[in-house]
N, C-alpha and C. Protein backbone atom coordinates (compact mmCIF):
# COMPACT_ATOMS: atom_id res chain seq x y z
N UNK A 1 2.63 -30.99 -30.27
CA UNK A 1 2.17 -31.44 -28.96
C UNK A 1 3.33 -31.51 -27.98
N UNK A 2 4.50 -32.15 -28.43
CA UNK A 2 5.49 -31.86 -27.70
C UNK A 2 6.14 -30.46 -27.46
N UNK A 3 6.03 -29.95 -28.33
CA UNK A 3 6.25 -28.49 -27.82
C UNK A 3 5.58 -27.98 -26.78
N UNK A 4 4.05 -28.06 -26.23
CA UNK A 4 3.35 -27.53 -25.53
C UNK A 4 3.66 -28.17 -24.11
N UNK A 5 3.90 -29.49 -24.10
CA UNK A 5 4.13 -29.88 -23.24
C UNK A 5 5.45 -29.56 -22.42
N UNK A 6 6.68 -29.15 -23.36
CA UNK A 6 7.52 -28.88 -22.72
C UNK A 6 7.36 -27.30 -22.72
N UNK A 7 6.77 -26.52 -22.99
CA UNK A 7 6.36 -25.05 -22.71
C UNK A 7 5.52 -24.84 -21.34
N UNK A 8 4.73 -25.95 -21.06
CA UNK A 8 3.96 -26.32 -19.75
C UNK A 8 4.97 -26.59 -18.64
N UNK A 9 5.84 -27.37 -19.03
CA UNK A 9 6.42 -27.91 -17.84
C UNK A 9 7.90 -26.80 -17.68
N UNK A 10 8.47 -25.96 -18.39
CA UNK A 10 8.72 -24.71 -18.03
C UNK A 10 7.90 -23.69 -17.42
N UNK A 11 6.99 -23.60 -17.71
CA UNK A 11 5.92 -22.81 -16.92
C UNK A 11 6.08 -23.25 -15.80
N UNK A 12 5.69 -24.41 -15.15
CA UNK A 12 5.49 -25.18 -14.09
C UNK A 12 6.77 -24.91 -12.96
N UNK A 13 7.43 -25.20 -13.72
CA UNK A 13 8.94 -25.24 -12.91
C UNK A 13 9.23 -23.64 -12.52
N UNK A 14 8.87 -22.40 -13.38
CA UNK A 14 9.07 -21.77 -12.98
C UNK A 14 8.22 -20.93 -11.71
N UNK A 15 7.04 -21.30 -11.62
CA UNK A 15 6.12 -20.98 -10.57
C UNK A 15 6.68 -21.36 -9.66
N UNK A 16 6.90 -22.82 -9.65
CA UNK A 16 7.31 -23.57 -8.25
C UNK A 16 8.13 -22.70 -7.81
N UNK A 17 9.63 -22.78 -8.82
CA UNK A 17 10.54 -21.99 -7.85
C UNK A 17 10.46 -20.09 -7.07
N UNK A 18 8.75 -19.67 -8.26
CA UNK A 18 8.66 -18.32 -7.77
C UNK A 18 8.10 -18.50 -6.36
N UNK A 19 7.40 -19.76 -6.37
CA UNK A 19 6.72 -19.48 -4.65
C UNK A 19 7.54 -19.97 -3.67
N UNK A 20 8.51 -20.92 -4.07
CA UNK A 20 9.60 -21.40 -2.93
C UNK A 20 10.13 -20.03 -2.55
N UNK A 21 10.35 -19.28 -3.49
CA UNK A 21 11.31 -18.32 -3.31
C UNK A 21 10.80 -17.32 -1.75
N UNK A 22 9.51 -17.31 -1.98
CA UNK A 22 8.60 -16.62 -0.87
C UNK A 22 9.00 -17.30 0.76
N UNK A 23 9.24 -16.34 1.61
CA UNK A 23 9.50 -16.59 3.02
C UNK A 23 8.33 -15.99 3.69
N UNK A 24 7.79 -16.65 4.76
CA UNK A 24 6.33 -16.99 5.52
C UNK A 24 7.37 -16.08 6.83
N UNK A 25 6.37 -15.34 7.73
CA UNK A 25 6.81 -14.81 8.81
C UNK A 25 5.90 -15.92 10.22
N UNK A 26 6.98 -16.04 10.70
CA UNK A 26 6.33 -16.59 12.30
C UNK A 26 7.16 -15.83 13.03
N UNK A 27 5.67 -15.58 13.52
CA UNK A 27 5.75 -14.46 15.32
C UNK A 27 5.43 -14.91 16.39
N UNK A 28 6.54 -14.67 17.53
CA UNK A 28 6.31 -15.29 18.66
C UNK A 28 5.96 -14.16 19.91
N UNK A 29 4.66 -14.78 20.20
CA UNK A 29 3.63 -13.66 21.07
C UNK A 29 3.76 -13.53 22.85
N UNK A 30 4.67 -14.65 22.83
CA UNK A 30 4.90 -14.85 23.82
C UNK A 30 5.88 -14.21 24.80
N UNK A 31 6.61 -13.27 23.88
CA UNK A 31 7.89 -12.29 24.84
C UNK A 31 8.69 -13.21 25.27
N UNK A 32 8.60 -14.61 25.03
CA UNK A 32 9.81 -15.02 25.65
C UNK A 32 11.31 -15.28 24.86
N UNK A 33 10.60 -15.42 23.37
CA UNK A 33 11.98 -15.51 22.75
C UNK A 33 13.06 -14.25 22.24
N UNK A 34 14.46 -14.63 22.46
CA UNK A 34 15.08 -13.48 21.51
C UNK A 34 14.83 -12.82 20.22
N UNK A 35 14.05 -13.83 19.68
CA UNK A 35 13.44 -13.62 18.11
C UNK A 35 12.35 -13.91 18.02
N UNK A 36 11.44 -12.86 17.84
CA UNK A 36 10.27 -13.09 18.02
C UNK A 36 9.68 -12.98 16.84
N UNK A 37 10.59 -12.68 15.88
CA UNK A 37 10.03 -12.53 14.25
C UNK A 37 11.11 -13.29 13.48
N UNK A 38 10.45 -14.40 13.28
CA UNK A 38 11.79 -15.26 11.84
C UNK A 38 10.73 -15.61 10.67
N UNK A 39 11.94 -15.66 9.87
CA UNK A 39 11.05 -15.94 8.45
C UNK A 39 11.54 -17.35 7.78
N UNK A 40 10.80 -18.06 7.81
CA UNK A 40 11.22 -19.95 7.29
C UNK A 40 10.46 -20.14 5.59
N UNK A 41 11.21 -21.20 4.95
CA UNK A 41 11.37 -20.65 3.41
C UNK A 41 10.22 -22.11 3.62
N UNK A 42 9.57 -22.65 2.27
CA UNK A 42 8.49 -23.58 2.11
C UNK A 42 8.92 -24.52 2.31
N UNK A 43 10.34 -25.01 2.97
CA UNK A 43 10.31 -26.28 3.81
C UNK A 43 10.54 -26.27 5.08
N UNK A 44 10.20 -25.06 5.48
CA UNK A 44 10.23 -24.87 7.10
C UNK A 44 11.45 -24.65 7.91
N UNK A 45 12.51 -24.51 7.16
CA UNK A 45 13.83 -23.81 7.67
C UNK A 45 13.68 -22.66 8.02
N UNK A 46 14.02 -21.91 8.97
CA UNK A 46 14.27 -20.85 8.90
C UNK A 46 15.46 -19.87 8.28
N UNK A 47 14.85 -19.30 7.14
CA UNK A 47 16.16 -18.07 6.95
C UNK A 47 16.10 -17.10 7.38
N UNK A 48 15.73 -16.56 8.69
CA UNK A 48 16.54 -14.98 8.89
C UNK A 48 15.37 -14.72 9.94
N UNK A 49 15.75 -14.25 11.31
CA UNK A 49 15.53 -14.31 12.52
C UNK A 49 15.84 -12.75 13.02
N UNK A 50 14.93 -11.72 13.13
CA UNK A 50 14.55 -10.53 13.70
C UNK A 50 14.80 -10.49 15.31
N UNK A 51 16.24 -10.29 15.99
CA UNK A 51 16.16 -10.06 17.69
C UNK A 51 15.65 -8.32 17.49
N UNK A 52 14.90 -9.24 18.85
CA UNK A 52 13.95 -8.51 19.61
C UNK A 52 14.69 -7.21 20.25
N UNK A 53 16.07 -7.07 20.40
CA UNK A 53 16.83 -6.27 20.89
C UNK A 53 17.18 -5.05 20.15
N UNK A 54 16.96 -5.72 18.90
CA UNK A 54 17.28 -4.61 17.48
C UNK A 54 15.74 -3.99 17.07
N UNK A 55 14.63 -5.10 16.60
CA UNK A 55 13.52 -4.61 16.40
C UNK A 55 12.36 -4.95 17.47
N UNK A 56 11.58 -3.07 16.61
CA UNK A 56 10.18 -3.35 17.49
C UNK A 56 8.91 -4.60 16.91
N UNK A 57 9.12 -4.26 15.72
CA UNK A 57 7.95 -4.77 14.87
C UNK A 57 8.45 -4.47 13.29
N UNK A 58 7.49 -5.71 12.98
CA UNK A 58 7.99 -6.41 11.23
C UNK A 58 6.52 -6.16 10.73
N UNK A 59 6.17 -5.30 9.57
CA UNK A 59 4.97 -5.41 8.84
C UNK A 59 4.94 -6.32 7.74
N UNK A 60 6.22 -7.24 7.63
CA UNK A 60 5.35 -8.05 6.43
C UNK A 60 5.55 -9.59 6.66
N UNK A 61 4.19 -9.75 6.26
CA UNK A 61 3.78 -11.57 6.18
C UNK A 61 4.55 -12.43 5.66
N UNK A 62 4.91 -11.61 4.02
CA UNK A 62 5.59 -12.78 3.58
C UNK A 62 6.95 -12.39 2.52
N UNK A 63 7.47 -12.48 2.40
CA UNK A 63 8.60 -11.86 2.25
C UNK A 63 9.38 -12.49 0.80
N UNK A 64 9.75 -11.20 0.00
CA UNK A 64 10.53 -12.38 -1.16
C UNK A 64 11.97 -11.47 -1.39
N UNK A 65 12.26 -10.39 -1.65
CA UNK A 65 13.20 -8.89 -1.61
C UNK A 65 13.18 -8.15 -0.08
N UNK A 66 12.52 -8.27 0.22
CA UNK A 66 12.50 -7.19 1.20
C UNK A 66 11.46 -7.37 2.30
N UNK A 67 11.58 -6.87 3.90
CA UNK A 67 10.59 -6.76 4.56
C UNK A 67 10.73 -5.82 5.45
N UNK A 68 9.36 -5.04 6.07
CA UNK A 68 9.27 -3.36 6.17
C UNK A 68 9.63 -3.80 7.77
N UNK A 69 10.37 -3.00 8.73
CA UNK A 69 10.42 -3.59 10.20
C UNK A 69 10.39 -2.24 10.42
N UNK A 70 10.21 -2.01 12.13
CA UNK A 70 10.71 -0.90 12.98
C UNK A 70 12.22 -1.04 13.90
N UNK A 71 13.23 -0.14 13.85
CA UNK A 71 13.90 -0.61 14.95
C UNK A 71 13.84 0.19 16.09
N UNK A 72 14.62 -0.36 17.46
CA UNK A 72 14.61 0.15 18.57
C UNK A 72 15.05 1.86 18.45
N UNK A 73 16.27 1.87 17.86
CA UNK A 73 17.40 2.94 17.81
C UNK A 73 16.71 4.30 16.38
N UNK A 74 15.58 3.73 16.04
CA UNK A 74 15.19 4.43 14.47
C UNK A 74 13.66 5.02 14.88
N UNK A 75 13.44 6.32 14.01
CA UNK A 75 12.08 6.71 14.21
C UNK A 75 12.07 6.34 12.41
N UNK A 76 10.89 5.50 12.88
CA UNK A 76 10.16 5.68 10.99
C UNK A 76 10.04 3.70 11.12
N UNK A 77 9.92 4.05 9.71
CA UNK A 77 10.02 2.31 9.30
C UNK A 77 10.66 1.86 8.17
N UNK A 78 11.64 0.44 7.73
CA UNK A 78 12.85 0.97 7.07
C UNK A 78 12.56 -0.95 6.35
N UNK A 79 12.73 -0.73 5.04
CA UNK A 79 12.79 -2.02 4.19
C UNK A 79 14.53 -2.73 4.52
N UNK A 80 14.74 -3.90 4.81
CA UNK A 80 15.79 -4.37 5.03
C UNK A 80 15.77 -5.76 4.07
N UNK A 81 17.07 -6.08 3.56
CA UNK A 81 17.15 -7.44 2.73
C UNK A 81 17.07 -8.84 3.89
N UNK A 82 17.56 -9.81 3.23
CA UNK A 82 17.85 -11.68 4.11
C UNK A 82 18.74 -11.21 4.51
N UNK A 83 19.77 -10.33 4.11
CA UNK A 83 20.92 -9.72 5.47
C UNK A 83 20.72 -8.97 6.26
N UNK A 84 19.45 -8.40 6.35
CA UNK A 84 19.42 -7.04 7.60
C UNK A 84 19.64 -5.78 6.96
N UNK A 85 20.19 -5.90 5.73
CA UNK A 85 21.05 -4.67 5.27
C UNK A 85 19.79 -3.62 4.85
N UNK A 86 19.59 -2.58 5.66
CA UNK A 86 18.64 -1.07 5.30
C UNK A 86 18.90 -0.72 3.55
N UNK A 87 17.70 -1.00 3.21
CA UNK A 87 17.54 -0.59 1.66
C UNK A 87 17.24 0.80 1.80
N UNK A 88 15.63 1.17 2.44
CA UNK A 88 15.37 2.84 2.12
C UNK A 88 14.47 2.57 3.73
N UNK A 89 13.92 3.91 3.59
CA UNK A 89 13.01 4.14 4.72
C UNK A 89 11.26 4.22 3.87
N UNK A 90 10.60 3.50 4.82
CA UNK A 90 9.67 3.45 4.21
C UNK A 90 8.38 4.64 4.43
N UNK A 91 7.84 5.21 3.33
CA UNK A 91 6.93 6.57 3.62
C UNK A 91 5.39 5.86 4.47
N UNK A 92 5.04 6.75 5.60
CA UNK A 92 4.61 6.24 6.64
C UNK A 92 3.33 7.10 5.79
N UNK A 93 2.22 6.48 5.71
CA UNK A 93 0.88 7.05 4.48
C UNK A 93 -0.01 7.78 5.71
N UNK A 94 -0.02 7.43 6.79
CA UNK A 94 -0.96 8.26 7.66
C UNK A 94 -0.46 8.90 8.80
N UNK A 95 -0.05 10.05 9.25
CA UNK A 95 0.51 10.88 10.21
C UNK A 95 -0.18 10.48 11.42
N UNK A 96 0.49 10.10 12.53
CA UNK A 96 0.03 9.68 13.74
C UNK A 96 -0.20 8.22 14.08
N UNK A 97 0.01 7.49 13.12
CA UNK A 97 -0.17 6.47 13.63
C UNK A 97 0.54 5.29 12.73
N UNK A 98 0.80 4.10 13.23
CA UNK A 98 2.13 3.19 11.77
C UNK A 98 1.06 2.97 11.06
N UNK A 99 1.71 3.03 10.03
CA UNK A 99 0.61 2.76 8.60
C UNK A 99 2.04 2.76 7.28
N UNK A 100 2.91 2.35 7.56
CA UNK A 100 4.05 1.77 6.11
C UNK A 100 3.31 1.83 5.14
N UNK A 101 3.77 2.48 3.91
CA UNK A 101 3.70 2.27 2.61
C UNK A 101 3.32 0.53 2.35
N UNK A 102 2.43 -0.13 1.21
CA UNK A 102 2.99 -1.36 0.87
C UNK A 102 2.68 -1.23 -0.49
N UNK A 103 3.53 -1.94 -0.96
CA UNK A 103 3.56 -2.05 -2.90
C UNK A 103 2.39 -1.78 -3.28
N UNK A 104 2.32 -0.71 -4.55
CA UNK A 104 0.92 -1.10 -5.06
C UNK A 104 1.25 -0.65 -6.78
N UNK A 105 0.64 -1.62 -7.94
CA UNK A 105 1.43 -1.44 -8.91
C UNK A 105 3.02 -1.66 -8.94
N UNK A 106 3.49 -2.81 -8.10
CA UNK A 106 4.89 -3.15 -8.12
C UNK A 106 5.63 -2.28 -7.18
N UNK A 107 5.05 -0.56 -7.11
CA UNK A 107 6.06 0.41 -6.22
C UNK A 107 5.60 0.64 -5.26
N UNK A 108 6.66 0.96 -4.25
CA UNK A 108 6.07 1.49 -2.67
C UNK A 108 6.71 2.95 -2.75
N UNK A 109 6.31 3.80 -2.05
CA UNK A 109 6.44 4.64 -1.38
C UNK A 109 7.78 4.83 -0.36
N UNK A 110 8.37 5.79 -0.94
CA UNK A 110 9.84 6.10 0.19
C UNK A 110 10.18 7.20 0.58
N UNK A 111 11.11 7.21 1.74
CA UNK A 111 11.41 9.36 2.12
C UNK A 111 13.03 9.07 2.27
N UNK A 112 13.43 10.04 1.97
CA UNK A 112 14.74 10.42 2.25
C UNK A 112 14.40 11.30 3.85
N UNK A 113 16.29 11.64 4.52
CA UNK A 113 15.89 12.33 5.47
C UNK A 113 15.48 13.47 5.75
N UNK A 114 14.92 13.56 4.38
CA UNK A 114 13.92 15.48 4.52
C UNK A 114 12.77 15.65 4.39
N UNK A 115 12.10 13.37 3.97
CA UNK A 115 10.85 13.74 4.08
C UNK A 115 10.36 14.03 2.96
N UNK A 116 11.28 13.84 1.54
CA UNK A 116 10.83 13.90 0.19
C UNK A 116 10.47 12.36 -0.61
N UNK A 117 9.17 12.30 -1.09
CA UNK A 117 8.91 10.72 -1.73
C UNK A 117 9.50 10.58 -2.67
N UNK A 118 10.05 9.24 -2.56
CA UNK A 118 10.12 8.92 -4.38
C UNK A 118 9.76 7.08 -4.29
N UNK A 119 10.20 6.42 -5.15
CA UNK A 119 9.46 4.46 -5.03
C UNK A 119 10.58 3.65 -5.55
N UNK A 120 10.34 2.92 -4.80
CA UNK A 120 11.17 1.35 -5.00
C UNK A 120 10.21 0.43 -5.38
N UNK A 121 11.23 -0.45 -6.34
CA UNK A 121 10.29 -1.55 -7.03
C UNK A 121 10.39 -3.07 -5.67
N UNK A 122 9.82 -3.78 -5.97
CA UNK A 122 9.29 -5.44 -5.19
C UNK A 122 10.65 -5.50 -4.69
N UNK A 123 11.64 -5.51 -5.84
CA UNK A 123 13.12 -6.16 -6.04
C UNK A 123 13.79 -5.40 -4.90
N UNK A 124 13.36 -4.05 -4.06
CA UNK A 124 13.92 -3.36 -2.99
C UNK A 124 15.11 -2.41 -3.83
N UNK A 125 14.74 -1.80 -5.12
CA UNK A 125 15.45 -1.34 -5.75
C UNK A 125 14.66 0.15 -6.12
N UNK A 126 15.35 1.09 -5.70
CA UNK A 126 15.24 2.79 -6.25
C UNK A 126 15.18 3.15 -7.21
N UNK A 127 14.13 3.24 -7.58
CA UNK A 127 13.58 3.56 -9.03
C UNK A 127 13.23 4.89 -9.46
N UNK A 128 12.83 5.56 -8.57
CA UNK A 128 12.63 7.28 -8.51
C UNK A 128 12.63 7.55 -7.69
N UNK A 129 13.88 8.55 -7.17
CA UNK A 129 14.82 9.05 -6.45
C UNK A 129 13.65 10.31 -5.98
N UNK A 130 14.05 10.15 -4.31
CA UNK A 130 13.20 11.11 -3.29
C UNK A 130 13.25 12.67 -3.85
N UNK A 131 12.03 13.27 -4.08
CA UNK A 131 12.40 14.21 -4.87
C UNK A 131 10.83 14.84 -4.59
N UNK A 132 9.73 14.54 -4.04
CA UNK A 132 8.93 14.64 -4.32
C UNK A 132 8.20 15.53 -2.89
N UNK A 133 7.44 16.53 -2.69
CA UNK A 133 6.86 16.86 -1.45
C UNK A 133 5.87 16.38 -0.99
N UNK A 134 4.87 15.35 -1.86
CA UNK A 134 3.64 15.04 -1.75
C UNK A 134 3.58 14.23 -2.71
N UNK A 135 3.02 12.93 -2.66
CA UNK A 135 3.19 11.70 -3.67
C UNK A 135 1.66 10.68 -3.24
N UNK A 136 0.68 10.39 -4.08
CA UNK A 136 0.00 9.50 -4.23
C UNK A 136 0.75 7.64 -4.46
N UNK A 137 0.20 7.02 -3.93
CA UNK A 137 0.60 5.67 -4.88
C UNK A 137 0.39 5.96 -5.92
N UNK A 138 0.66 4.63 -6.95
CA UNK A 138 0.72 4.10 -8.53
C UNK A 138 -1.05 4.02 -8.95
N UNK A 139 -1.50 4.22 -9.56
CA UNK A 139 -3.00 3.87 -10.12
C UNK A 139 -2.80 4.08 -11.31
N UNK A 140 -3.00 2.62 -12.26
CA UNK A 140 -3.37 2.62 -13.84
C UNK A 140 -1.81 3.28 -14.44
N UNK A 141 -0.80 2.93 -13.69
CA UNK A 141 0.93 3.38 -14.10
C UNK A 141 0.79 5.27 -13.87
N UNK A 142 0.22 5.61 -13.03
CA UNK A 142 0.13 7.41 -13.06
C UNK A 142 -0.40 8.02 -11.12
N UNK A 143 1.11 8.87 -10.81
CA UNK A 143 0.89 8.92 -9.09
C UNK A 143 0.28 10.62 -9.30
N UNK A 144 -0.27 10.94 -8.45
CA UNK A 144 -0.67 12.22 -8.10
C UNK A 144 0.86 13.14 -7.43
N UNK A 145 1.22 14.16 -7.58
CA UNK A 145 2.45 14.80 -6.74
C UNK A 145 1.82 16.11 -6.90
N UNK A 146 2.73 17.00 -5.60
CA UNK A 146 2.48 17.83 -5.04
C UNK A 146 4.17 18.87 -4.84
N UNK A 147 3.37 20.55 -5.30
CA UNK A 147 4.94 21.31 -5.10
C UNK A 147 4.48 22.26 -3.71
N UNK A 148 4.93 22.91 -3.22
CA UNK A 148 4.86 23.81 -2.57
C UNK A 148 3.79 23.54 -1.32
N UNK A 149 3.94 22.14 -0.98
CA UNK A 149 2.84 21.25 0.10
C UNK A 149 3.37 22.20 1.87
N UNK A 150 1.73 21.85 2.60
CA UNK A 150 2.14 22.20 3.72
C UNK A 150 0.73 21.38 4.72
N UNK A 151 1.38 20.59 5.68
CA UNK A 151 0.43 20.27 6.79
C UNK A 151 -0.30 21.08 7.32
N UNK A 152 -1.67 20.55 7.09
CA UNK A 152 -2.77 21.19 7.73
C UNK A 152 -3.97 20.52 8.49
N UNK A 153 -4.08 20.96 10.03
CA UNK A 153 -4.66 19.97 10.81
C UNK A 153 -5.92 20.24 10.07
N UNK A 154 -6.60 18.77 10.46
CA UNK A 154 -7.84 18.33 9.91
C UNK A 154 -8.79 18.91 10.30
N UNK A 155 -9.85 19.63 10.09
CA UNK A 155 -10.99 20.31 10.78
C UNK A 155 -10.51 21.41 11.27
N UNK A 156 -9.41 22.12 11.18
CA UNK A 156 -8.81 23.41 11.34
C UNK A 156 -8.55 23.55 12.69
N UNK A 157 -8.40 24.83 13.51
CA UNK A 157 -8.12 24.95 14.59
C UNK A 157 -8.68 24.88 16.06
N UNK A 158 -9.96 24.24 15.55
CA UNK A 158 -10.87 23.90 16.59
C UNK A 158 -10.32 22.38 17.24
N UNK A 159 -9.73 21.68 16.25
CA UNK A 159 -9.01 20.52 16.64
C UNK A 159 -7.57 20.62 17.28
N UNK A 160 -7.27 22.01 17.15
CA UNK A 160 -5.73 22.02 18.17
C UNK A 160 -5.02 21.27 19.08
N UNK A 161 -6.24 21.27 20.12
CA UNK A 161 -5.99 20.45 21.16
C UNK A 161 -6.48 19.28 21.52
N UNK A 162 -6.74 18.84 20.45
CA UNK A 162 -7.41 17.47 20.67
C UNK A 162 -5.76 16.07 20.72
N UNK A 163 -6.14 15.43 21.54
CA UNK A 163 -5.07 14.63 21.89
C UNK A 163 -5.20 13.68 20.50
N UNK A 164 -6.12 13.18 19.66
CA UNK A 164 -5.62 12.41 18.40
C UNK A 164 -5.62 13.57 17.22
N UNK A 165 -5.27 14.18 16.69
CA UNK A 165 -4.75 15.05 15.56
C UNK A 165 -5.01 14.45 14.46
N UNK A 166 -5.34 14.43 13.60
CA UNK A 166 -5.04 14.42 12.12
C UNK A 166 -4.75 15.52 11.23
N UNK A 167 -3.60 15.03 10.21
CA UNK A 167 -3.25 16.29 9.26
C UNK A 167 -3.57 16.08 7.89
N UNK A 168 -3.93 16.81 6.90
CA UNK A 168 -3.85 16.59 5.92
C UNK A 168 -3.07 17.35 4.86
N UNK A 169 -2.80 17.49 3.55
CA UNK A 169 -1.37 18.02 3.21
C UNK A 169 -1.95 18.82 2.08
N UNK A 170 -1.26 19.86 2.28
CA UNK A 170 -2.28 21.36 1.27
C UNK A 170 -1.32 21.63 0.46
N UNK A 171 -1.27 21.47 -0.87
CA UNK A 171 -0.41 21.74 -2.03
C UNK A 171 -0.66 23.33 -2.74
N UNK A 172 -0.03 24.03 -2.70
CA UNK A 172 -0.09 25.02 -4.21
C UNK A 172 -0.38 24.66 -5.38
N UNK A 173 0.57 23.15 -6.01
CA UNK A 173 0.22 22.98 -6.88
C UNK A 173 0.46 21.71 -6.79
N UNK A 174 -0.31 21.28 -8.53
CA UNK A 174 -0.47 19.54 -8.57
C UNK A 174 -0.17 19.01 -9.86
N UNK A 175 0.28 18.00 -9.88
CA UNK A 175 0.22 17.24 -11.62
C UNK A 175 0.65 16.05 -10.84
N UNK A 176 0.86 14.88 -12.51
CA UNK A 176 1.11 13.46 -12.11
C UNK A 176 2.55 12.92 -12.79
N UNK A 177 2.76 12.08 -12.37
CA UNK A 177 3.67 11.44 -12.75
C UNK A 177 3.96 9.91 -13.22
N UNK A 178 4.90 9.62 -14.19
CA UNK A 178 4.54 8.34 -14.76
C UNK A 178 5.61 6.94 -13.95
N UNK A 179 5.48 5.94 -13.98
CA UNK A 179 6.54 5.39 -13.37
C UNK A 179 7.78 5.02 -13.95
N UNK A 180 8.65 6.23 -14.77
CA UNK A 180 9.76 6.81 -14.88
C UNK A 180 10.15 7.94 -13.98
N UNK A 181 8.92 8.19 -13.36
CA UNK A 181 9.05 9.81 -12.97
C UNK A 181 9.16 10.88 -13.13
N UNK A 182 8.82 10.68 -14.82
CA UNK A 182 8.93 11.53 -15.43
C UNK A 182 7.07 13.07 -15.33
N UNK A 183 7.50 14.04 -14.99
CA UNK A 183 6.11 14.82 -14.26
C UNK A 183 6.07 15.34 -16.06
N UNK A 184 4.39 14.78 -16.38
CA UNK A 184 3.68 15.15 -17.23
C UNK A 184 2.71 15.87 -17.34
N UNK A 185 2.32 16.63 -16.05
CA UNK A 185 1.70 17.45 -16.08
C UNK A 185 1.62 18.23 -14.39
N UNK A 186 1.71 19.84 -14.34
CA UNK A 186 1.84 20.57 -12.94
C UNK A 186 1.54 21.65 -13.20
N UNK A 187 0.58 22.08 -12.66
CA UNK A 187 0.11 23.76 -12.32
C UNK A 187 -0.78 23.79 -10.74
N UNK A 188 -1.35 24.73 -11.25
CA UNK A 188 -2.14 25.32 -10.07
C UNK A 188 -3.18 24.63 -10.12
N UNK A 189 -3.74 23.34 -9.70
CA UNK A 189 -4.56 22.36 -8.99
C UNK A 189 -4.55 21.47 -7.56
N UNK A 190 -5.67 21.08 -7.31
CA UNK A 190 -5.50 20.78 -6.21
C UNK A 190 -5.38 19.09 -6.47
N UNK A 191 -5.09 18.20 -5.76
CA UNK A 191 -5.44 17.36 -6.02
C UNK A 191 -6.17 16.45 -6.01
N UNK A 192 -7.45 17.09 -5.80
CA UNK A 192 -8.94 16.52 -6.01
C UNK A 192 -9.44 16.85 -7.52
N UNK A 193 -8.86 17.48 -7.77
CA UNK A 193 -9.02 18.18 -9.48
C UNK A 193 -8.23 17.08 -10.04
N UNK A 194 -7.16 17.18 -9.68
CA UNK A 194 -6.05 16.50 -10.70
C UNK A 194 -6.32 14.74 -10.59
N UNK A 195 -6.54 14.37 -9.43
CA UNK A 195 -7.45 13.04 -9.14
C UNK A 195 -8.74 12.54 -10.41
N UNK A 196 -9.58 13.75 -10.88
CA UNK A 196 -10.95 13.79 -11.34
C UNK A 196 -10.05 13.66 -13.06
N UNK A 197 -8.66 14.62 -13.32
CA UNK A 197 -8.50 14.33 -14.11
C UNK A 197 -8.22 13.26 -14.76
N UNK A 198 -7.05 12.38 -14.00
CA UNK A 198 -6.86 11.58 -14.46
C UNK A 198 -7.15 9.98 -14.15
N UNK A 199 -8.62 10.08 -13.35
CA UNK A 199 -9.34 8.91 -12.58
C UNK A 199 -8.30 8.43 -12.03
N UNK A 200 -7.92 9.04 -11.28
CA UNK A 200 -6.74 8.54 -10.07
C UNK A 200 -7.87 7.73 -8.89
N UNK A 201 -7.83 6.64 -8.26
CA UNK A 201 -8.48 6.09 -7.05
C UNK A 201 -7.31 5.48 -6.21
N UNK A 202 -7.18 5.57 -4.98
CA UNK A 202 -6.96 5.06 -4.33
C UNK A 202 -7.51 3.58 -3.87
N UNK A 203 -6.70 3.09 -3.19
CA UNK A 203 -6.37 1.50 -2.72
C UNK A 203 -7.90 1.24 -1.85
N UNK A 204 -8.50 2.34 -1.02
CA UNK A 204 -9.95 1.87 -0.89
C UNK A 204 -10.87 2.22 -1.75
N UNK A 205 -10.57 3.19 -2.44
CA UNK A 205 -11.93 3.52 -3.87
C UNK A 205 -11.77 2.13 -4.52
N UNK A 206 -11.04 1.20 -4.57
CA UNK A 206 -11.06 0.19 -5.30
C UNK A 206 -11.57 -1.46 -5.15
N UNK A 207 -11.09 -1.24 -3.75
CA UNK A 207 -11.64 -2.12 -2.77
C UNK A 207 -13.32 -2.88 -3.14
């Protein structure tokens, strides 16, 4: 009995300190402050204050490794630590409009500057190196990837000139990958095939 109890109250202690650890974002809507994005830890201090001079906008709520911002001087959107310090750039999931990667299965989504994916874990740590032309999230530990990919507007060329665009991304070929990154399977599929193979769903099929 005493064992359980002190197995409980390790448990206990360690939650606490996992959710202290968590930083809450407050945003100020008002344009008047220099910092219009700070993040205060569960006793209401603030640790770490976003000027408005540096960034446009912060996508995350709550923060424990890392949080996704825009800056003034940067095209894209870029994970930064409690120091500011740029971890990776974050892979933007819908062309035309902000839509940041966010964790799913522990990994997010990242580009190097050519525009190749690879994922970082929670911890804001590089786990599989940008390498990739076309990358699904994580589903059931297994991503969808893509070789020989190329943008293709949505509804073909009748949409040319339409002032909102959408693209979607046309592979040669397809297989998946595990979260080593290690590619276990690639040929000539599309990835609606390769999806069917390996009940790949996405974040709203699941919903």
């Amino acid at each position: 009995m005493r064992y359980l109890l002190t197995v409980f109250f390790i448990l206990l202690c360690v939650s606490a300190f996992a959710q202290s650890d968590w930083l809450t974002l407050r945003e100020d809507t008002t344009l008047k402050n220099k910092y219009s994005y700070a993040f205060v830890n569960h006793k209401g201090d603030t640790v770490l204050r976003l000027d408005t001079a540096k960034y446009t906008v912060c996508f995350t709520d709550t923060m424990q490794h890392f949080a996704v911002v825009g800056f003034k001087k940067k095209h894209g959107w870029f994970a930064i630590d409690r120091n500011e310090k740029v971890l990776f750039e974050v892979y933007n999931a819908s062309r035309g409009e902000p839509s940041p990667d966010e964790l799913r299965e522990g990994l997010i989504r990242i580009v190097d500057n050519k525009g190749r994916i690879g994922f970082a874990n929670a911890r804001g740590q590089v786990v599989i190196m940008q390498q990739f032309e076309a990358a699904t999230s994580f589903y059931r530990g297994k991503a969808i990837v893509g070789k020989s990919c190329r943008e293709v507007l949505w509804g073909g060329n009748a949409h040319a000139h339409d002032g909102d665009k959408h693209y979607t991304i046309d592979c040669k070929q397809a297989g998946y990958i595990n979260k080593k990154g290690q590619v276990l399977k690639m040929g000539n599929f599309t990835f609606e095939q390769m999806q069917k193979q390996i009940g790949w769903k996405s974040e709203f099929d699941v919903m």
